[in-house]
Protein backbone atom coordinates (compact mmCIF):
# COMPACT_ATOMS: atom_id res chain seq x y z
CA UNK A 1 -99.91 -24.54 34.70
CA UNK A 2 -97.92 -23.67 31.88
CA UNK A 3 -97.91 -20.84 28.92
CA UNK A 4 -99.62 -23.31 26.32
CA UNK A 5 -102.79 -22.81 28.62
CA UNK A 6 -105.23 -19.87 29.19
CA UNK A 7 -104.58 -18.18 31.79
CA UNK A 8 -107.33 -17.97 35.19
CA UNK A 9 -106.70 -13.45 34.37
CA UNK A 10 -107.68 -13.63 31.03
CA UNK A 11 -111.20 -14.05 32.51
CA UNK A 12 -110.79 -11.79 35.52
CA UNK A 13 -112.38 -8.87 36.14
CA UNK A 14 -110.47 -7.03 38.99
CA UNK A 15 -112.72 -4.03 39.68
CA UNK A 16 -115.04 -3.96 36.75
CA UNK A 17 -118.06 -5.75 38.89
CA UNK A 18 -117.41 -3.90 42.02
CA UNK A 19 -118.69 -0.88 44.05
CA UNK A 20 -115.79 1.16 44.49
CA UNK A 21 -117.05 2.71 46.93
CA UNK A 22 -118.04 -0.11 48.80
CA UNK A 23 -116.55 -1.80 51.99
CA UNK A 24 -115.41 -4.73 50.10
CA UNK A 25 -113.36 -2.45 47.35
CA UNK A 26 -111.58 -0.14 49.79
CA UNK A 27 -110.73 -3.74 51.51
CA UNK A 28 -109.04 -4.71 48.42
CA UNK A 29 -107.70 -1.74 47.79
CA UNK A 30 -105.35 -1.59 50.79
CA UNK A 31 -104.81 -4.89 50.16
CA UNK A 32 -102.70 -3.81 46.72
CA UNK A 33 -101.44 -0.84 48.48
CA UNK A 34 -100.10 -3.02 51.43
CA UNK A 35 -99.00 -6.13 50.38
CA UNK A 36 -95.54 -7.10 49.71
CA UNK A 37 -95.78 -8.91 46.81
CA UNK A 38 -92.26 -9.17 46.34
CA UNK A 39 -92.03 -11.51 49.23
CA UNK A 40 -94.96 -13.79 48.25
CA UNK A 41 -92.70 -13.77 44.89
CA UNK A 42 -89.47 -14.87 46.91
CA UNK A 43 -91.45 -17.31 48.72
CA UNK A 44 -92.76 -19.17 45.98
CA UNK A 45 -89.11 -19.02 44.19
CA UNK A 46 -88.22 -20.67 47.57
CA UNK A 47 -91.05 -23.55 47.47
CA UNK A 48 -89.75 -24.59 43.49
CA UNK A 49 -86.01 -24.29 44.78
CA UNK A 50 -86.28 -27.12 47.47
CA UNK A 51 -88.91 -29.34 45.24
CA UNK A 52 -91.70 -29.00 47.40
CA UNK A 53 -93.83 -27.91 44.61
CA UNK A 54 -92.27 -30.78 42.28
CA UNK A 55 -90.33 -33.23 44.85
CA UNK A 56 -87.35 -32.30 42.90
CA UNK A 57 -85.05 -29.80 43.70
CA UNK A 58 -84.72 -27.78 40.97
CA UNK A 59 -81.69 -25.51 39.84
CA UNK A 60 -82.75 -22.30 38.77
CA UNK A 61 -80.55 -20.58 35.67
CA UNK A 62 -79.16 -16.69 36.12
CA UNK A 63 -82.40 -14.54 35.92
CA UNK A 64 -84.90 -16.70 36.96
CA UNK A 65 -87.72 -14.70 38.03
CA UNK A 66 -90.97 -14.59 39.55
CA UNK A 67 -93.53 -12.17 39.61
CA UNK A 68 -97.10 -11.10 40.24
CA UNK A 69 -99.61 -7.99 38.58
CA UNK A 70 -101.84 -6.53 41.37
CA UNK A 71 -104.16 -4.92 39.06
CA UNK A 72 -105.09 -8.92 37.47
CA UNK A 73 -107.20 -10.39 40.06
CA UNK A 74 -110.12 -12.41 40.94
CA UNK A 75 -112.15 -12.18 44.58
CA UNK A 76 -114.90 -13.38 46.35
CA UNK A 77 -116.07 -12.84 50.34
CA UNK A 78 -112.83 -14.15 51.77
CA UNK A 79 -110.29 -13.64 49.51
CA UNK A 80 -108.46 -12.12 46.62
CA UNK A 81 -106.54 -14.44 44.30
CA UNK A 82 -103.37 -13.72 42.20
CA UNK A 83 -101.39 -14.89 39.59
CA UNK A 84 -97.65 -15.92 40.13
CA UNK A 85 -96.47 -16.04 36.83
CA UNK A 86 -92.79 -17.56 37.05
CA UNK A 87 -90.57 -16.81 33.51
CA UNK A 88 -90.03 -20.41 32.83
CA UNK A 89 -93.97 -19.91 32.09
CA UNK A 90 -94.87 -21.58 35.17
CA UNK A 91 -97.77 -20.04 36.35
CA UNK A 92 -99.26 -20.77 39.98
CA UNK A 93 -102.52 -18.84 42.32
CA UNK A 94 -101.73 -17.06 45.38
CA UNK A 95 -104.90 -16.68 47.52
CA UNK A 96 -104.72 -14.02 49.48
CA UNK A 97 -106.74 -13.89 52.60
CA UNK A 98 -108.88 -10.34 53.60
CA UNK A 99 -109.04 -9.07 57.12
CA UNK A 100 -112.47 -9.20 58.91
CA UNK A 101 -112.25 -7.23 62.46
CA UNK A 102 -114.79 -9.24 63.87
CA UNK A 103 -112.93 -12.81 63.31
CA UNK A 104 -110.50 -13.89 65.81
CA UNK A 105 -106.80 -14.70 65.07
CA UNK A 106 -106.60 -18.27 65.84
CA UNK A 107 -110.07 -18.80 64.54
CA UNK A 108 -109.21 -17.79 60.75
CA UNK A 109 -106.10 -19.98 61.28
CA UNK A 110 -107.85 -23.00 62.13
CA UNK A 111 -110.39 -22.26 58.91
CA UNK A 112 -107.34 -21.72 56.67
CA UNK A 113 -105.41 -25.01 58.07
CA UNK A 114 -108.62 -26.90 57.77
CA UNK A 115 -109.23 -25.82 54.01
CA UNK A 116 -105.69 -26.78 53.22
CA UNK A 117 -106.82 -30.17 54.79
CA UNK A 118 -109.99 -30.97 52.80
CA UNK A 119 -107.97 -29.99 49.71
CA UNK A 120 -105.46 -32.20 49.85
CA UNK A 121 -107.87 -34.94 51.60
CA UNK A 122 -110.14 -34.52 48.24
CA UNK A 123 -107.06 -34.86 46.03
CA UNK A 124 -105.33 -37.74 47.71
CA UNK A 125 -108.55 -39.86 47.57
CA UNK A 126 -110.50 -38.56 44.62
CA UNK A 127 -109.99 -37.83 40.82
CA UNK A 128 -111.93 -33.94 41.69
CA UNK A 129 -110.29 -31.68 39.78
CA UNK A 130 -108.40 -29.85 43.17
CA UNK A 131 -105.50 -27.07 43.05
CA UNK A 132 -102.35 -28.78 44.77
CA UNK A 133 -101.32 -26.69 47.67
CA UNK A 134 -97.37 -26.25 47.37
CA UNK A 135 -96.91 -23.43 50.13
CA UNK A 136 -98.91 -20.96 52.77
CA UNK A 137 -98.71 -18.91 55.56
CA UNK A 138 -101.91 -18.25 58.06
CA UNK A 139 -100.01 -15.70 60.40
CA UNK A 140 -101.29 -12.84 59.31
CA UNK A 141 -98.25 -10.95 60.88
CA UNK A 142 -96.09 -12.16 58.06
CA UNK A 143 -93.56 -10.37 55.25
CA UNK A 144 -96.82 -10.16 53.00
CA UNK A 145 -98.94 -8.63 55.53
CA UNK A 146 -101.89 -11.22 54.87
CA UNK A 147 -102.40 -14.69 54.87
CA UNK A 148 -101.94 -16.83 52.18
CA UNK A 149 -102.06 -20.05 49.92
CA UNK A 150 -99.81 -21.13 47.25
CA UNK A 151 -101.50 -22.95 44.75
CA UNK A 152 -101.58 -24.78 41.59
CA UNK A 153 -103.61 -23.06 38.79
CA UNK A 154 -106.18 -25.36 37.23
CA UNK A 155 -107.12 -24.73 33.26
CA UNK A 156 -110.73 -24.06 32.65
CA UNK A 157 -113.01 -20.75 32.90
CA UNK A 158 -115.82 -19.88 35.32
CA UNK A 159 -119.55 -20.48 33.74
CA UNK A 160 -120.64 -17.35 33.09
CA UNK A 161 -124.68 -18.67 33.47
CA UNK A 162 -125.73 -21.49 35.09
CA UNK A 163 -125.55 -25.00 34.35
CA UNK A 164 -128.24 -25.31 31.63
CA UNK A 165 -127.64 -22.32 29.87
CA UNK A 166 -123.82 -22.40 29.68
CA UNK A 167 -123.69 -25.60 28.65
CA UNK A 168 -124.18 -26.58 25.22
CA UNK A 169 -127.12 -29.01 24.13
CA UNK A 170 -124.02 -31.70 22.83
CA UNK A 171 -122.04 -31.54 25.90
CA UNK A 172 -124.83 -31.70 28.43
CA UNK A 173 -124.84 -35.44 29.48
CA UNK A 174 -120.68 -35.29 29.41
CA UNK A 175 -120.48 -32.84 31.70
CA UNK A 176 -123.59 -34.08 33.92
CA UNK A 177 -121.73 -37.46 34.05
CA UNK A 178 -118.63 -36.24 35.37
CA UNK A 179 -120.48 -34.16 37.79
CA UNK A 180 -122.22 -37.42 39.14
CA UNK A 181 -118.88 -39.06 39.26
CA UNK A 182 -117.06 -36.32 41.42
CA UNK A 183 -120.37 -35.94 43.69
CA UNK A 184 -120.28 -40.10 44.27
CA UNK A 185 -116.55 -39.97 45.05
CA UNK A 186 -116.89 -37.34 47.89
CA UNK A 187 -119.87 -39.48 48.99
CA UNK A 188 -117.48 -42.08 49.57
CA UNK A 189 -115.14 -40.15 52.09
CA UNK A 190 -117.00 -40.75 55.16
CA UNK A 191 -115.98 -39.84 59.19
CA UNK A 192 -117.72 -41.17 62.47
CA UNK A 193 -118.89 -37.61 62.78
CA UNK A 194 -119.99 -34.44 61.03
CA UNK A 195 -118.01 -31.37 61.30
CA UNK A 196 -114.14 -30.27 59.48
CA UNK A 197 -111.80 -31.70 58.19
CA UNK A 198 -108.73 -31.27 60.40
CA UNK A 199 -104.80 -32.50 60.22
CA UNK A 200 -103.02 -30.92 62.92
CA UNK A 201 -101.35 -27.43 62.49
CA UNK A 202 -98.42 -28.61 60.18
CA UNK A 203 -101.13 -30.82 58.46
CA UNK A 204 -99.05 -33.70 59.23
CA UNK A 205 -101.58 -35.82 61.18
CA UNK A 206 -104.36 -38.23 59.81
CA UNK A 207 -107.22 -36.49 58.74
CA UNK A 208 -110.26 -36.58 61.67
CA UNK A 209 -113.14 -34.14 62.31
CA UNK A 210 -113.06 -31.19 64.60
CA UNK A 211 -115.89 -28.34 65.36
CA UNK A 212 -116.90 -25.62 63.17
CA UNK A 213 -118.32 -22.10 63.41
CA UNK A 214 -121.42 -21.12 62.10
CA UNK A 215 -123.39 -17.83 61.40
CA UNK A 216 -125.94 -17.00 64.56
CA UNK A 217 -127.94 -14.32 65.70
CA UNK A 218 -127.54 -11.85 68.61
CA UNK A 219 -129.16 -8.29 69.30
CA UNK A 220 -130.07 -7.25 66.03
CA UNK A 221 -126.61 -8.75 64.26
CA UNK A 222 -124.66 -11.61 63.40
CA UNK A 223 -122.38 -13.75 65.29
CA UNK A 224 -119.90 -16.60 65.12
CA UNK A 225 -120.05 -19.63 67.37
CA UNK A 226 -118.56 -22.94 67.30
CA UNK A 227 -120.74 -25.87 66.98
CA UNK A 228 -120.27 -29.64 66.78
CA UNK A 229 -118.86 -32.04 66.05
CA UNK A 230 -122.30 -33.84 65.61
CA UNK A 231 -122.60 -37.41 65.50
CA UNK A 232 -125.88 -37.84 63.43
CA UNK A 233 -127.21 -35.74 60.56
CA UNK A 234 -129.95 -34.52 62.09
CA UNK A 235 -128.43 -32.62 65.30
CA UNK A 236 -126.61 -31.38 62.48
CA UNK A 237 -129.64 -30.33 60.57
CA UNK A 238 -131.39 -29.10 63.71
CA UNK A 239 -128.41 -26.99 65.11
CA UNK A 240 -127.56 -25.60 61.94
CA UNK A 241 -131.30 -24.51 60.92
CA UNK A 242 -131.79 -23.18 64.18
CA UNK A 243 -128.77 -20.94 63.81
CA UNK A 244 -129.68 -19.55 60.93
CA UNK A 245 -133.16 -18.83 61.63
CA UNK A 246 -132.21 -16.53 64.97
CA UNK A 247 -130.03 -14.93 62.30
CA UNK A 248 -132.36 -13.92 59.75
CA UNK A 249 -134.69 -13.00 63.05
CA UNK A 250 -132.24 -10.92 64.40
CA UNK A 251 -131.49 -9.08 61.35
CA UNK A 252 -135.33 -8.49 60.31
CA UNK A 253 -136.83 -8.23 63.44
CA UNK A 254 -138.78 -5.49 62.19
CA UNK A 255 -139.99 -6.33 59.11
CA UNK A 256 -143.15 -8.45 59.43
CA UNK A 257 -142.78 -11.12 56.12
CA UNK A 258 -139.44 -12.04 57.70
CA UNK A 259 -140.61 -12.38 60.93
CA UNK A 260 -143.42 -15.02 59.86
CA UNK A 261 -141.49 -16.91 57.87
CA UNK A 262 -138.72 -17.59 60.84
CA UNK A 263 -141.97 -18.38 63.20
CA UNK A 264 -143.00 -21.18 60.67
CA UNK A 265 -139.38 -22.23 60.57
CA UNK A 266 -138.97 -22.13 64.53
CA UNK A 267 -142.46 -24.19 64.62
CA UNK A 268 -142.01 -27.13 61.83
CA UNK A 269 -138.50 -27.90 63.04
CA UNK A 270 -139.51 -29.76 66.30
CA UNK A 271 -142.15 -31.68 63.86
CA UNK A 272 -139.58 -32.66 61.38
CA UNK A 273 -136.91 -33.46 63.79
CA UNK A 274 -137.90 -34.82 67.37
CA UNK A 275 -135.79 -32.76 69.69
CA UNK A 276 -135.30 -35.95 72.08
CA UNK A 277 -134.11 -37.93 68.82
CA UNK A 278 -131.44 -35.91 67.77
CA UNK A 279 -128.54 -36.92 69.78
């Protein structure tokens, strides 16, 4: 992404939507105290010096900088992203991963090698608008102190309504179309079973499917366990539903409307799905 473009911060609103006083803000907000941005900054000089970001090696003139504003950023559950804003007017995403006690090391590592996976997958074989990934680091021991994806920055904004109301009238059946379109290519990338995408560790293997975690319920909380592969939708369907109803059951045990409402759940699945069918 270059200057001539709108930039992803001109549409971010850092703290402006958040609690600061809630768990997710102070998370951030050691995040900017912590983080070395500087490094992320040398790294991503690094990636554009050797071509991996181009596959040209490119020679960089006296003063060629990079550099990134902590108070510009965008977030969600997972992560916080940043701009890398290079002063050719190259400007690239750095997605910076938050730390979650409960999740294990090698566990976050696998999700973050797998999403690198998908993405790539999804751009090799599709015409989906995806972010090219030119760098990361999942060891969450690193120079930064988090882990991280380097990433191309796409042009366009986030809908600030849904679908129908964003939209305008005029653009409607454009923008539906294309939508179709993306939705029937990623029908079209099909395994032998359901599950994650996965391409070794240096995602440098062909792509196959490995297990996943999902959210599941345990005295009164939430939990992560690893599930699949499955080899038919519906032990996928029945696994996954059954997950997430001991969840919300363990969560609102108390509370009476909840508690119905996973009994019905618990009771129609064996109708809808015969357990003896599913595998």
């Amino acid at each position: 992404m270059t200057s001539d473009m709108v930039k992803p911060s001109d549409q971010w609103t850092s703290f402006q939507n958040l609690d600061n006083e809630s768990k997710h803000a102070k998370q951030i907000e050691e995040l900017l105290s912590n983080a070395d941005f500087g490094y992320l900054c040398s790294h991503a000089l690094a990636i554009r010096r050797e071509g991996r970001s181009s596959g040209v090696k490119e020679n960089q003139p006296d003063g060629y900088t990079c550099s990134v504003d902590p108070s510009k950023f965008a977030y969600g559950s997972y992560n916080v992203a940043f701009e890398v804003a290079f002063s050719d007017s190259v400007c690239w995403i750095a997605r910076v991963r938050l730390p979650y006690e409960a999740e294990e090391d090698a566990q976050v590592e696998k999700d973050m090698l797998s999403e690198i996976a998908t993405m790539r997958l999804v751009k090799q074989k599709t015409t989906v608008p995806v972010p090219e990934v030119f760098g990361y680091d999942v060891n969450g021991t690193n120079a930064l102190g988090y882990r991280y994806i380097l990433m191309e920055a796409l042009p366009g904004r986030v809908l600030d309504s849904t679908f129908s109301r964003a939209i305008p009238e005029t653009h409607k059946e454009k923008v539906a179309g294309q939508f179709a379109e993306y939705f029937h290519q990623l029908s079209k990338l099909r395994f032998d079973k359901i599950g994650r995408v996965w391409t070794g560790t240096k995602i440098d293997e062909q792509p196959h499917i490995i297990s996943f975690n999902m959210t599941d319920g345990v005295d009164g909380g939430y939990t992560r366990r690893t599930v699949g592969p499955f080899a038919t939708s519906l032990e996928y369907f029945y696994t996954v539903r059954q997950g997430d109803n001991r969840a919300v059951l363990s969560k609102h045990a108390d509370e009476d409307d909840w508690a119905m409402a996973c009994w019905v759940l618990k009771q129609a699945l064996p109708v809808m799905i015969t357990e003896d069918n599913i595998h």
